[in-house]
Protein backbone atom coordinates (compact mmCIF):
# COMPACT_ATOMS: atom_id res chain seq x y z
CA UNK A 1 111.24 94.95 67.79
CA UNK A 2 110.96 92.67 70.92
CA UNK A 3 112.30 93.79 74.15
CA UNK A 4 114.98 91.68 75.69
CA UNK A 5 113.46 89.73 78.88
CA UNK A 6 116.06 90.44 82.12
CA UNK A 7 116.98 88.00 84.62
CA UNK A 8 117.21 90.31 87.74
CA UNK A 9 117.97 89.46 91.52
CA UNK A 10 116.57 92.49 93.47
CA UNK A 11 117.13 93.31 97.53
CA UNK A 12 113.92 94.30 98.81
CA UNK A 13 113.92 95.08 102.27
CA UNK A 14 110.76 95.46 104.50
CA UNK A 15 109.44 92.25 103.08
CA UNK A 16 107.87 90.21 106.48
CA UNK A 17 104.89 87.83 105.73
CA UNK A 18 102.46 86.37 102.99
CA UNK A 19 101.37 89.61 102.48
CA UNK A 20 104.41 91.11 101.87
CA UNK A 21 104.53 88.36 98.84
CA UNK A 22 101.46 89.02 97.78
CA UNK A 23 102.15 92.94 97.41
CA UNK A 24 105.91 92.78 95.93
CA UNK A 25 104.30 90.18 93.10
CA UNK A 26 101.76 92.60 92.19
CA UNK A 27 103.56 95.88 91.89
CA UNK A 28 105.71 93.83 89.68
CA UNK A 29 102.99 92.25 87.67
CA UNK A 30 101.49 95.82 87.27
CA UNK A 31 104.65 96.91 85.57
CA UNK A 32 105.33 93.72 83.38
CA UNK A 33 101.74 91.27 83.33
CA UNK A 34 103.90 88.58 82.41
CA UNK A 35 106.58 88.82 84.73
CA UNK A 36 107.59 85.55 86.62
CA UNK A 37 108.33 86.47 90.47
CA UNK A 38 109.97 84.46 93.17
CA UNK A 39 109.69 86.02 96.37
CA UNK A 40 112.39 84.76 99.36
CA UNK A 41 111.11 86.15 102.48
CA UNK A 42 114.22 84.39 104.19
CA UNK A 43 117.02 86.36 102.69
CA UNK A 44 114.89 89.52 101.41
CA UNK A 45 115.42 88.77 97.64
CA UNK A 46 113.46 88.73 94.89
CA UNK A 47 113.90 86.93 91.95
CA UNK A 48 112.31 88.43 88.87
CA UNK A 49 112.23 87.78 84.61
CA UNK A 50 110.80 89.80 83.06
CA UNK A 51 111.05 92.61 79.91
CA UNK A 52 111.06 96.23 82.73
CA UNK A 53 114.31 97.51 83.54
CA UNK A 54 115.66 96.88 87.06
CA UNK A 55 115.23 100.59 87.46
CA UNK A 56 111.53 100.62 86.76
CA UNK A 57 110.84 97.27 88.92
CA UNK A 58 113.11 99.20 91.66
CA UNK A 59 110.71 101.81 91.58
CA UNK A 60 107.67 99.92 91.39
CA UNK A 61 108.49 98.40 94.55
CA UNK A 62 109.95 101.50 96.57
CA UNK A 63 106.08 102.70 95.36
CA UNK A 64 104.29 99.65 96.96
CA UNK A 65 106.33 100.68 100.05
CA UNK A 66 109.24 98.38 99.82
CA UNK A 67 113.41 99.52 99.94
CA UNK A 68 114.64 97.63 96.50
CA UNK A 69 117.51 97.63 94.46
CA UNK A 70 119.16 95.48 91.71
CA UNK A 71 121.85 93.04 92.60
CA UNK A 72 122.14 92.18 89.45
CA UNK A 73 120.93 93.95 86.04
């Protein structure tokens, strides 16, 4: 069976520069390879589809450093 790929909008605070990108793309990638992530730096959001849970892509990014939560789920 096929898991279900989630739109999520996630709050990431912390998030500065480039680099800050750079990290929150990979700890996503990491957890879902195939993940499509779009990072705004402006408004500290990230935009993220992929098969994780929000939970899981919460945590990835609390891991890499970074306060996150789902907006929405």
């Amino acid at each position: 069976m096929e898991e279900t790929v989630k739109d999520l909008l996630m709050q990431v605070d912390g998030m500065t520069c480039q680099g800050c990108v750079n990290a929150v793309t990979k700890a996503i990638q990491r957890l879902d390879p195939n993940a499509r992530v779009d990072v705004d730096l402006e408004h500290g959001r990230v935009h993220v589809i992929t098969k994780a849970q929000s939970v899981e892509v919460a945590r990835a990014l609390d891991a890499a450093g970074y306060d996150a939560h789902a907006m929405t789920g």
